[in-house]
Protein backbone atom coordinates (compact mmCIF):
# COMPACT_ATOMS: atom_id res chain seq x y z
CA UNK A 1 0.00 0.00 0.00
CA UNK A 2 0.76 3.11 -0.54
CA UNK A 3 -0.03 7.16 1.13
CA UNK A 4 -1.75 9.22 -1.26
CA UNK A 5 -0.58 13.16 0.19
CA UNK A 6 -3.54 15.08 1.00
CA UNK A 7 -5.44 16.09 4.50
CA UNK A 8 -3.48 14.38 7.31
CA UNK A 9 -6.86 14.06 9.41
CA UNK A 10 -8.73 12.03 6.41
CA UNK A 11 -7.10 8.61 6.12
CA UNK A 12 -6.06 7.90 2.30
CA UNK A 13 -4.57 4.69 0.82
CA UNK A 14 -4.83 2.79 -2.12
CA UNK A 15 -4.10 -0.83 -2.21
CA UNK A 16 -3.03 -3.46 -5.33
CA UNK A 17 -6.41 -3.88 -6.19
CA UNK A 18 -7.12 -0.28 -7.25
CA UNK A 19 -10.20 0.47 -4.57
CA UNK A 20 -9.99 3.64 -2.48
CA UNK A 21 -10.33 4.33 1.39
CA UNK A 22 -11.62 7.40 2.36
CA UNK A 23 -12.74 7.59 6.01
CA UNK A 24 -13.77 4.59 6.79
CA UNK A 25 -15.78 3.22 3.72
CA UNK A 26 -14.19 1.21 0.98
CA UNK A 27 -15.63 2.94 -2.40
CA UNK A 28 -15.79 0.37 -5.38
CA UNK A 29 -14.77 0.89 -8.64
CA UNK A 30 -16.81 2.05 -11.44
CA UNK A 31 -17.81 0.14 -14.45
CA UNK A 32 -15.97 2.02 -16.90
CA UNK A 33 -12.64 0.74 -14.95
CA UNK A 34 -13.89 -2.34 -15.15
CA UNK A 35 -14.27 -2.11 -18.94
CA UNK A 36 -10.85 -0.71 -19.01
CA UNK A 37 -9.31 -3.19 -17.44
CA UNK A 38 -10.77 -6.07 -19.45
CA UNK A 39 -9.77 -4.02 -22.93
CA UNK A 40 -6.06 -3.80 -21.27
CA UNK A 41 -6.23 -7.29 -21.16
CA UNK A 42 -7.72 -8.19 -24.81
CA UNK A 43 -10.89 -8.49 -24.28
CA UNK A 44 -13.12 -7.38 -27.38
CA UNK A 45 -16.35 -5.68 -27.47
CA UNK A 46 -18.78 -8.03 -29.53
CA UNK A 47 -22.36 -7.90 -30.84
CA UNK A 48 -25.15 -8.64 -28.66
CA UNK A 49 -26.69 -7.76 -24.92
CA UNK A 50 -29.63 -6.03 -24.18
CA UNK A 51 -29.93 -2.37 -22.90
CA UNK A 52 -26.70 -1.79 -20.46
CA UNK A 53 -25.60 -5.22 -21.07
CA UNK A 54 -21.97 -5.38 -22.66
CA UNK A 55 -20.41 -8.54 -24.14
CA UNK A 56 -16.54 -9.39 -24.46
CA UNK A 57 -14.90 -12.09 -26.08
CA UNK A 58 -10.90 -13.33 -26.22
CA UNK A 59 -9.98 -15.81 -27.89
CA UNK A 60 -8.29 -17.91 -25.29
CA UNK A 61 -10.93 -17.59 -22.81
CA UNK A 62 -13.84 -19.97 -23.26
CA UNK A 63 -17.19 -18.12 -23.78
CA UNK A 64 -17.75 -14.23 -22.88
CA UNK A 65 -17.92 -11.85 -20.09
CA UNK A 66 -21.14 -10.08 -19.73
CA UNK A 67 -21.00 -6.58 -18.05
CA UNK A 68 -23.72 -4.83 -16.96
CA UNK A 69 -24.20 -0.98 -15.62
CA UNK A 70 -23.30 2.34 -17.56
CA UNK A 71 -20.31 3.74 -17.32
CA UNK A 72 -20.10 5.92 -13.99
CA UNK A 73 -22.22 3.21 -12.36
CA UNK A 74 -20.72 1.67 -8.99
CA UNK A 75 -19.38 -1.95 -9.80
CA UNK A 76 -20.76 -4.88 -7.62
CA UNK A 77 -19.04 -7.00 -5.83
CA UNK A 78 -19.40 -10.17 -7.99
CA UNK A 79 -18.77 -8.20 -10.86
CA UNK A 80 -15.27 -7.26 -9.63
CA UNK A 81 -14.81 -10.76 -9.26
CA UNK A 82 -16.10 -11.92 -12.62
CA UNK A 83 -13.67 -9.81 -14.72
CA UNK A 84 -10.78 -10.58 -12.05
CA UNK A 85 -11.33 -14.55 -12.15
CA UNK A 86 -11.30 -13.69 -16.30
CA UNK A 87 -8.28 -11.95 -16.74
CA UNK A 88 -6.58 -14.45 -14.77
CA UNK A 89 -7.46 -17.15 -16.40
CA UNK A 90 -6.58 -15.22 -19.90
CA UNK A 91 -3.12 -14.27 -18.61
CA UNK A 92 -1.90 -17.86 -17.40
């Protein structure tokens, strides 16, 4: 982890996984990092989905990642995991 400089009195860190602490409540990560971070990885928007529904494809992972939520939308939980458990199992 490390300090981010700002207000001593407001605790600030950031740790490996990219989510912020700011006085005492973890903030997730927005969908549009999300996104990002599956495109850094090779990921491909494709055809299909419904509405806010987004569908990427690589070729060496075996079927696709559907992401819902608009950009500046607050990721969930599960979704965090989703595109983490992906990418690992892309980069291996």
């Amino acid at each position: 982890m490390k300090m981010i400089p700002g207000n001593p009195n407001v605790r600030r860190e950031v740790d490996c996984r990219r989510r912020e602490w700011y006085s005492n409540a973890w903030m997730p990560r927005k969908i549009r990092q999300l996104v990002s971070d599956l495109e850094r990885a090779g990921f491909a928007l494709s055809p299909g989905g419904k509405g806010s529904h987004r569908k990427f494809r690589h070729l060496r992972f075996a079927g696709a990642v559907i992401l819902s939520g608009r950009d500046g939308d607050d990721a969930h939980h599960y979704q965090e995991k989703q595109i983490r458990n992906a990418i690992r199992e892309v980069t291996k």
